[in-house]
Protein backbone atom coordinates (compact mmCIF):
# COMPACT_ATOMS: atom_id res chain seq x y z
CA UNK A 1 126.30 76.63 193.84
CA UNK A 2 126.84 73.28 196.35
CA UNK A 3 127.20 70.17 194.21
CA UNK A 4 124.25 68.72 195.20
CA UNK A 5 123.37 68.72 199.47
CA UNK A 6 126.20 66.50 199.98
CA UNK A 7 130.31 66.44 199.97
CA UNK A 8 131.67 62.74 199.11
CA UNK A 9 133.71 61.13 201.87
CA UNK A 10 137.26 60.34 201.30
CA UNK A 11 137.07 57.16 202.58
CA UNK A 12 133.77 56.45 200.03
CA UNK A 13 135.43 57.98 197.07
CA UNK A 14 137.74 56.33 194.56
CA UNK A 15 141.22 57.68 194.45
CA UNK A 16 142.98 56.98 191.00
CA UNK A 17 146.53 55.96 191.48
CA UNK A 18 148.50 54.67 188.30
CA UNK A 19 150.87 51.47 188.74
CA UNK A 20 153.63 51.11 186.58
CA UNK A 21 153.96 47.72 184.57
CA UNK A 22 157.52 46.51 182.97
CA UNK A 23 156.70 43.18 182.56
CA UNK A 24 158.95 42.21 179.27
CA UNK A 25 162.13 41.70 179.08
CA UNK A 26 163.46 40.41 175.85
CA UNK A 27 167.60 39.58 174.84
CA UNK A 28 169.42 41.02 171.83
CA UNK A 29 172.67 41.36 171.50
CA UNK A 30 174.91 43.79 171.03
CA UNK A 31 177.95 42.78 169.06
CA UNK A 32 177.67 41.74 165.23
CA UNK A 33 178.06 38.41 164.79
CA UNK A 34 180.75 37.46 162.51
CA UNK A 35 181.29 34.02 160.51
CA UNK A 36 185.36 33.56 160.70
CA UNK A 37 186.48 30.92 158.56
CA UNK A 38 190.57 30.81 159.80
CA UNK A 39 191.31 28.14 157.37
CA UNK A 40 189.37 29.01 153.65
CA UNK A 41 190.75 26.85 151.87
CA UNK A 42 189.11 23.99 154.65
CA UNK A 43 185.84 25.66 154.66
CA UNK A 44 185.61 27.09 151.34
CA UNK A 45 186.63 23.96 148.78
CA UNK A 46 186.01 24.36 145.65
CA UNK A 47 186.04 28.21 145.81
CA UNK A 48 188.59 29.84 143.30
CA UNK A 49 191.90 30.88 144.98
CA UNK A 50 191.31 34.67 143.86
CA UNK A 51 187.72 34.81 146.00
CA UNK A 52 189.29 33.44 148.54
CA UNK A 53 191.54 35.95 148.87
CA UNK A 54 189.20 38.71 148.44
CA UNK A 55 187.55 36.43 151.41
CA UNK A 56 190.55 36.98 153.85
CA UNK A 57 190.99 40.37 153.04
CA UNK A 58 187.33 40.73 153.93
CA UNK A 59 187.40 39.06 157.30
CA UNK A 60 190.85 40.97 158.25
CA UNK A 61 189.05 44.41 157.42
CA UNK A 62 185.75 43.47 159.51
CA UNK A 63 188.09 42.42 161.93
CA UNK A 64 189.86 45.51 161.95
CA UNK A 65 186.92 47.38 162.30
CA UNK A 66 187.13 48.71 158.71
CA UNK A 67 183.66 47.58 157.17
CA UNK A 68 183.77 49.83 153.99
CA UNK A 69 186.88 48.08 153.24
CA UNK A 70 185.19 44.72 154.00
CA UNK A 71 182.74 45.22 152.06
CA UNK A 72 184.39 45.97 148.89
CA UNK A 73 186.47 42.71 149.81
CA UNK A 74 183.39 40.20 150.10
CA UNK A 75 182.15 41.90 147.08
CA UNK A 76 184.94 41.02 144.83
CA UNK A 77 184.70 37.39 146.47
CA UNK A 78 181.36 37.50 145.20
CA UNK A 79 181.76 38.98 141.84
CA UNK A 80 184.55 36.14 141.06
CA UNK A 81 182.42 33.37 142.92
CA UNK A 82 178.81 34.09 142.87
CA UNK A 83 178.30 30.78 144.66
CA UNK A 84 180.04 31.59 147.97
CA UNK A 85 177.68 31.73 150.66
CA UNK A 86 180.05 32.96 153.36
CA UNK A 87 180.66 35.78 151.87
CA UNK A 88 177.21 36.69 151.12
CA UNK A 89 176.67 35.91 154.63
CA UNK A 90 179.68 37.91 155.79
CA UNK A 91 178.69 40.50 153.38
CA UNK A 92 175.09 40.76 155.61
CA UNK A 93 176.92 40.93 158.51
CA UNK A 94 179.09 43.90 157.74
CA UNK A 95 176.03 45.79 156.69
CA UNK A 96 174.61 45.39 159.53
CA UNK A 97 177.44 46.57 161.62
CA UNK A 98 177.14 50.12 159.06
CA UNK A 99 173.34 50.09 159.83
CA UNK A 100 172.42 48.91 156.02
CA UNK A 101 169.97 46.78 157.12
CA UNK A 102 167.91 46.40 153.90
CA UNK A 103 171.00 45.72 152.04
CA UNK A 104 172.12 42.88 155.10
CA UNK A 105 168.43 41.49 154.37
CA UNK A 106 169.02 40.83 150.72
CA UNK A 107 172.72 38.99 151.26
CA UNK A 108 171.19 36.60 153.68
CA UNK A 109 168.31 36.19 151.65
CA UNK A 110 170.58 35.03 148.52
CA UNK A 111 172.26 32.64 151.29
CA UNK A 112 168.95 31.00 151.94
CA UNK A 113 168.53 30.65 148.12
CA UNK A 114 171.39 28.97 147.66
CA UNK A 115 171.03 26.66 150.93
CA UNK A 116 167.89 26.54 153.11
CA UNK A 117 168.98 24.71 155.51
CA UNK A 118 171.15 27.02 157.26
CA UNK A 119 169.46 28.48 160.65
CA UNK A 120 171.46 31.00 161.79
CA UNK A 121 170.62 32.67 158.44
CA UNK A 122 166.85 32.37 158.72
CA UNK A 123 167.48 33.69 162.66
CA UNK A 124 169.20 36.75 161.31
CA UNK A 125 166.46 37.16 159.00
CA UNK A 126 164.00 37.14 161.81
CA UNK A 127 165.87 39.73 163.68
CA UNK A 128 166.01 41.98 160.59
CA UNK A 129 162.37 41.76 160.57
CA UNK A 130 161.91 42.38 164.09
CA UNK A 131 164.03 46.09 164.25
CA UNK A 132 161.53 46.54 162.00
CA UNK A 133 158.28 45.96 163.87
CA UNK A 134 157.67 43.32 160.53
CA UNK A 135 156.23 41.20 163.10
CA UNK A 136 154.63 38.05 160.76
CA UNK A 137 157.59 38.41 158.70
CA UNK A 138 159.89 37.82 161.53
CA UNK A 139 157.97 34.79 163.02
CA UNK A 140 157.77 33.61 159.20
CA UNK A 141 161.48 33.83 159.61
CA UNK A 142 162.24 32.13 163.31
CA UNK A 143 159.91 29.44 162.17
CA UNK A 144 162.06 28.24 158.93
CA UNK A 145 164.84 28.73 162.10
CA UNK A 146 163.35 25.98 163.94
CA UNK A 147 162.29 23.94 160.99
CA UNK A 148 166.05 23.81 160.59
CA UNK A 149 167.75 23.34 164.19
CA UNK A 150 164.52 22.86 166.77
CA UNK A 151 167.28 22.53 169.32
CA UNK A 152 168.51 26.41 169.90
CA UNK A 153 166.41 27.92 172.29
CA UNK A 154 167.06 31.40 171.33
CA UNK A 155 165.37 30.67 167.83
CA UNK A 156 161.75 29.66 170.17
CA UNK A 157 162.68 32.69 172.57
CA UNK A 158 162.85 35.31 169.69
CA UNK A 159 159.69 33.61 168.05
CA UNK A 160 157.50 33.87 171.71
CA UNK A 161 158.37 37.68 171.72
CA UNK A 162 156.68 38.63 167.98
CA UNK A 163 153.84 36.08 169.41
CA UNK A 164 153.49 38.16 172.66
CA UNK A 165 153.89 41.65 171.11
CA UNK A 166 150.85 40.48 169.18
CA UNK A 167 149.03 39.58 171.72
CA UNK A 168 148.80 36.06 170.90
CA UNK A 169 149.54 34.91 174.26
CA UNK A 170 149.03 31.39 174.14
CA UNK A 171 151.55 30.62 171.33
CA UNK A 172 154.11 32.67 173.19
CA UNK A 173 153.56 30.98 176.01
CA UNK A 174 154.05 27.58 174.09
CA UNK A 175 157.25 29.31 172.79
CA UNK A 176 158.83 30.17 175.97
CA UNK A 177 158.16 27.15 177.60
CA UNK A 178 160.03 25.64 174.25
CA UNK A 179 163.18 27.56 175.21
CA UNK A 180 163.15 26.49 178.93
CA UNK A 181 162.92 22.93 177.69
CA UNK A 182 166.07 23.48 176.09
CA UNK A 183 167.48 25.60 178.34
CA UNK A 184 166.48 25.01 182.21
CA UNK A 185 167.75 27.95 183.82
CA UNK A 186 166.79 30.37 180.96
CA UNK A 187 166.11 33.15 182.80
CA UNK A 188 164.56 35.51 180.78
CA UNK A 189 162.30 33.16 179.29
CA UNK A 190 160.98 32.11 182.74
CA UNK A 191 160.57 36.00 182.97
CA UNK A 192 158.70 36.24 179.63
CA UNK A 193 156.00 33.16 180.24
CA UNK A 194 155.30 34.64 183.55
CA UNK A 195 154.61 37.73 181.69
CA UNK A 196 151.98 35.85 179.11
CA UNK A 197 150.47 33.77 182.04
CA UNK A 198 149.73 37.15 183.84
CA UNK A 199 147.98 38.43 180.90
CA UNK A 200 146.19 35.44 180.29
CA UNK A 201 145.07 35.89 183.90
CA UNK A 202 147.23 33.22 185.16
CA UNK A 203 148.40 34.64 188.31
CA UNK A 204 149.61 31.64 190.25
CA UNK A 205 151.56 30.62 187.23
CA UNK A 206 153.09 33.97 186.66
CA UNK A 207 154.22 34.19 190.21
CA UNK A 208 155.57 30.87 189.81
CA UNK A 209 157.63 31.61 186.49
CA UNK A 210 158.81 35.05 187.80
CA UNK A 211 159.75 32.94 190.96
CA UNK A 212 161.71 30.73 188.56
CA UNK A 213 163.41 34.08 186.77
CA UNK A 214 164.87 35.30 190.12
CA UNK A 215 166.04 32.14 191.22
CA UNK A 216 167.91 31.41 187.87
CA UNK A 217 169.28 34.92 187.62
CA UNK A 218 168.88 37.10 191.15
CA UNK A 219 170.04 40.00 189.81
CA UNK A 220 167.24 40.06 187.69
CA UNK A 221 165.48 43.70 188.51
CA UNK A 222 162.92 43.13 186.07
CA UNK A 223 161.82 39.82 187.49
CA UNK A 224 161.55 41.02 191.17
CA UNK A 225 159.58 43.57 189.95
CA UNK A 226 157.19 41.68 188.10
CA UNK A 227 156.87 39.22 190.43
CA UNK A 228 155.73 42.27 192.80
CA UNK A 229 153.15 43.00 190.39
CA UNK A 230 152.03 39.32 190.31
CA UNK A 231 151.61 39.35 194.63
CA UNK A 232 149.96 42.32 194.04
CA UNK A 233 147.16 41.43 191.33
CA UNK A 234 146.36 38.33 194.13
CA UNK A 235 145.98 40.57 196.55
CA UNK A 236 148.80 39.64 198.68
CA UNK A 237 150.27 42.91 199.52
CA UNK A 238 153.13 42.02 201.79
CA UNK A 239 154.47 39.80 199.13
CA UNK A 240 154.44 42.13 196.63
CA UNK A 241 156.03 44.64 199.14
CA UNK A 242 158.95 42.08 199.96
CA UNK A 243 159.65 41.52 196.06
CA UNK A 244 159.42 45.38 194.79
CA UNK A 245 161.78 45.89 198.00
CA UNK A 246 164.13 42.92 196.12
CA UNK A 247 163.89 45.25 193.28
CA UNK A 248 164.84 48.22 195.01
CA UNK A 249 167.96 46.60 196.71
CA UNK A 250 169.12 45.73 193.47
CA UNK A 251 168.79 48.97 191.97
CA UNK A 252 167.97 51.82 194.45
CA UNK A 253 167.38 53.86 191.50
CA UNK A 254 164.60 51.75 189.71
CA UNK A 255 161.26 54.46 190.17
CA UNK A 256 159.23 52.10 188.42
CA UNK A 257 159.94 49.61 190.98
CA UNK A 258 159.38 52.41 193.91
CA UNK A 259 156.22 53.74 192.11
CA UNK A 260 155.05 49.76 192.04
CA UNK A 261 156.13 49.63 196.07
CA UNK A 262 154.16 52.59 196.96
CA UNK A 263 151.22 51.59 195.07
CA UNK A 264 151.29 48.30 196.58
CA UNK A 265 151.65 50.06 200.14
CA UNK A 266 148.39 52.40 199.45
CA UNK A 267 146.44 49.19 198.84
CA UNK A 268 147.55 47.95 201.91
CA UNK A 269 146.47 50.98 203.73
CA UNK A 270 149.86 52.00 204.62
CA UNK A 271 149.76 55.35 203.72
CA UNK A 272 152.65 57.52 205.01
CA UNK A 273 154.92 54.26 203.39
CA UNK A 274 153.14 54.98 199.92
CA UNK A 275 153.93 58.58 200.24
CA UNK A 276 157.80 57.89 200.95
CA UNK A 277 158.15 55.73 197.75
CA UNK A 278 156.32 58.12 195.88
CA UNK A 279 158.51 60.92 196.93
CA UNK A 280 161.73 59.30 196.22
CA UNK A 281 160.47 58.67 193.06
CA UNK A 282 160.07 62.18 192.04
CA UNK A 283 163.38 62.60 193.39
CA UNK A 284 164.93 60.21 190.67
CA UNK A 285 162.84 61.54 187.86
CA UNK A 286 161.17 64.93 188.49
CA UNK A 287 158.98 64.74 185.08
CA UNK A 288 157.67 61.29 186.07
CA UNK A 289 153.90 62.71 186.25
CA UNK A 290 152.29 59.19 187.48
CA UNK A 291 154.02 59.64 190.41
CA UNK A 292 152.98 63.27 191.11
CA UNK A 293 149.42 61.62 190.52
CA UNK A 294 149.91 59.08 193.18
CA UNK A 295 151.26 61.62 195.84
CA UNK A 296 148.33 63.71 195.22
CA UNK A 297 146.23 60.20 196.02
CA UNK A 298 147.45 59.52 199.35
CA UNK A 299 146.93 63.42 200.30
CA UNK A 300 143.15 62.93 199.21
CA UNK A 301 143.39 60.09 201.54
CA UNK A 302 144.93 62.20 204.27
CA UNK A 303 142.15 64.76 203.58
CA UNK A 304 144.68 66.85 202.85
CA UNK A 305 143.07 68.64 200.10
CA UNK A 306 145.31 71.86 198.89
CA UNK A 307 148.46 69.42 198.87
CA UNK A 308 145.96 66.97 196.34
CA UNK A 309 145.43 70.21 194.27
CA UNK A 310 149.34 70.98 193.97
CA UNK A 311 150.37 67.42 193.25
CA UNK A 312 147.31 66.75 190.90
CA UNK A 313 148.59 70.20 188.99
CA UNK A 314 151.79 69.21 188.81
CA UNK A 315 151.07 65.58 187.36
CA UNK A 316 148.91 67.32 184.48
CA UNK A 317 151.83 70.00 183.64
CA UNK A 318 154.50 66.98 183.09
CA UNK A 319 151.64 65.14 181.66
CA UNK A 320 148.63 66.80 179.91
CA UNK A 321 146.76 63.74 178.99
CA UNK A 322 147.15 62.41 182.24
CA UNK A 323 142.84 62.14 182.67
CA UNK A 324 143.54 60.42 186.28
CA UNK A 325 145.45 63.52 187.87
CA UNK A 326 141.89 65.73 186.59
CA UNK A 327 139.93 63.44 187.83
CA UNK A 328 141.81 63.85 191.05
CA UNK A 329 142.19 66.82 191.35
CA UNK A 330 138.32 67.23 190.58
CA UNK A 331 137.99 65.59 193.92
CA UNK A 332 139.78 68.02 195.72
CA UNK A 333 138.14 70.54 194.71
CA UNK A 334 134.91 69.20 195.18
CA UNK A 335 136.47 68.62 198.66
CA UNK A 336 137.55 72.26 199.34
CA UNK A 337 134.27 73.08 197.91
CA UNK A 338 135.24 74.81 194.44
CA UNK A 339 132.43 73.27 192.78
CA UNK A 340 133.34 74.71 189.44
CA UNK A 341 136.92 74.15 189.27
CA UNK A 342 135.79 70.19 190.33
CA UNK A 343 133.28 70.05 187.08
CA UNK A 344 135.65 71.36 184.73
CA UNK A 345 138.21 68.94 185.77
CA UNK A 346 136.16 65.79 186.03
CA UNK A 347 134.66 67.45 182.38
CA UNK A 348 138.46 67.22 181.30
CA UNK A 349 138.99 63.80 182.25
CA UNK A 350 135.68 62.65 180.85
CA UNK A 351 137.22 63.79 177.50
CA UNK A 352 140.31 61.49 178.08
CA UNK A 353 138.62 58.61 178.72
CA UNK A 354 138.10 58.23 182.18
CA UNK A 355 134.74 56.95 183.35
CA UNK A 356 134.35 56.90 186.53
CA UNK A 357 134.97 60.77 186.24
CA UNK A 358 132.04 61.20 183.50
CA UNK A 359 129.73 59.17 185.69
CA UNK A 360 130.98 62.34 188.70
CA UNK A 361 130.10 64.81 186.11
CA UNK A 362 127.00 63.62 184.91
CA UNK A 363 125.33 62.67 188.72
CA UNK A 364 126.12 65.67 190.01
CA UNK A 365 124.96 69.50 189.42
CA UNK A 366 128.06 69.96 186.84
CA UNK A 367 125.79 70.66 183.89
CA UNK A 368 124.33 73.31 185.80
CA UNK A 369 127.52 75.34 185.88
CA UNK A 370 129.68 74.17 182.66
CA UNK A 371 128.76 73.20 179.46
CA UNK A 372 131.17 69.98 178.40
């Protein structure tokens, strides 16, 4: 059975091609920060000599690398001198180095009890929070941060992420631009606002900031990147092509930046350039199904139906939620007229959301042949 008297044109038809976004980018670092007091007796007065020992002993053993041994030392500190907030503090910071992140929380929590005014403690705080997705809690944290030192910029940085991750856009927006104040060529944070402007459908501004990004840090993959994305949501093709290329220089490996590239050269009607990006990509990472997806878009395009089928087939075996690569692949087969085969795709993709693919199923002659 024909669907319908007609066959859709490729040139009529929309092809579903998937774009890959990476548009945050946020800093933590690596090594475990350590208060080292070198002279106790300076920065401990008033402690007894016997914790301050137990002090030393602690910071030698952290420093050594031996943080069950550290621990046991700021613990006898503590036990002699329950008012010595370094070496609660130092305490937190050894359990975090040995992953004990609960028991980290609760030192620097009895630090903030017995002096609130000490930001790097309510920062660390906020981190904790944050490796823990405890979003509020974390911007609870970076806040009493800033009530204490407004003038770091990582403490308004860290604060605009939890805003942005939920989806408060605005307020990190406010925060990032906060951090740039303080910090002028603060990369990341240029980076991040562009980010939030592009989602608050700020284009021109987020092509500014990510402008900003590169030119404070052009090494910045990420930036180049998003900045392609930015070109690209205006329309502006060529730009978006020059930046992903940035990308690409910068790291020849970066797929998501060649997926972007080729996505951006399908919309600009360069076709055989799409298909090159999208085949290196599947060079660098064979399971990436999006990009399978996308190849099997510019061979619809092409009219080249049985390659459509193969690439749309492969996307869905790497990826078997993928709705776009059945509703795809639907298309070809509606192309090569196997009417059936086209229904019980677009049917398939209906079921994973995809619309435009229901609205195939239900204008045609589908629920003639299948039931969905």
């Amino acid at each position: 059975m024909i669907l319908n008297t007609y066959y859709m044109k490729v040139n009529t038809l929309i092809i579903s091609l998937l774009v890959t976004f990476t548009t945050f980018l946020y800093a933590q670092e690596d090594s475990v920060k350590m208060v080292v007091a070198k002279n106790v007796e300076i920065d401990s007065s008033g402690i007894d000599p016997e914790a301050q020992k137990a002090y030393n002993e602690g910071i030698t053993a952290f420093e050594n690398k031996n943080y069950t041994s550290a621990i046991a030392a700021f613990s006898k500190a503590i036990e002699i001198a329950p008012e010595f907030t370094k070496a609660y503090s130092n305490r937190g910071y050894t359990n975090i180095a040995l992953e004990k992140y609960s028991e980290a929380e609760a030192d620097f929590l009895e630090v903030i009890s017995q002096d609130a005014s000490l930001d790097k403690i309510h920062f660390e705080l906020g981190a904790l929070a944050e490796m823990t997705d405890s979003l509020h809690k974390a911007i609870r944290h970076y806040s009493n941060a800033i009530a204490s030192n407004a003038k770091e910029e990582a403490y308004h940085y860290q604060r605009g992420i939890q805003y942005f991750k939920l989806g408060e856009y605005e307020k990190a927006k406010d925060d990032f631009t906060g951090a740039i104040l303080l910090k002028k060529d603060f990369a990341d944070a240029y980076n991040d606002r562009g980010s939030a402007n592009k989602l608050l459908d700020n284009i021109q501004d987020a092509i500014q900031d990510y402008r900003s990004a590169t030119i404070h840090d052009p090494q910045m993959v990420l930036a180049f990147n998003n900045l392609g994305s930015a070109y690209r949501l205006k329309g502006d093709y060529i730009k978006a092509i020059q930046a992903y290329s940035k990308a690409i220089v910068l790291d020849e490996d970066n797929y998501l930046a060649l997926n972007n590239r080729g996505y951006a050269k399908f919309e600009n009607e360069d076709f055989d350039g799409a298909l090159q990006d999208f085949l290196k990509v599947i060079q660098i990472k064979k399971d990436y199904a999006s990009a399978y997806n996308n190849i099997a878009g510019v061979y619809l395009k092409k009219e080249n139906y049985d390659k459509a089928i193969e690439y749309s087939t492969k996307a869905i075996e790497y990826d078997k939620n993928l709705g776009i690569a059945y509703y795809n692949r639907g298309v070809a087969y509606e192309m090569n007229r196997e009417v059936e085969k086209a229904c019980e795709d677009w049917s398939e993709a209906s079921n994973l959301g995809v619309e435009i693919a229901d609205k195939y199923f239900q204008s045609t002659s589908c629920g003639n042949l299948i039931s969905k």
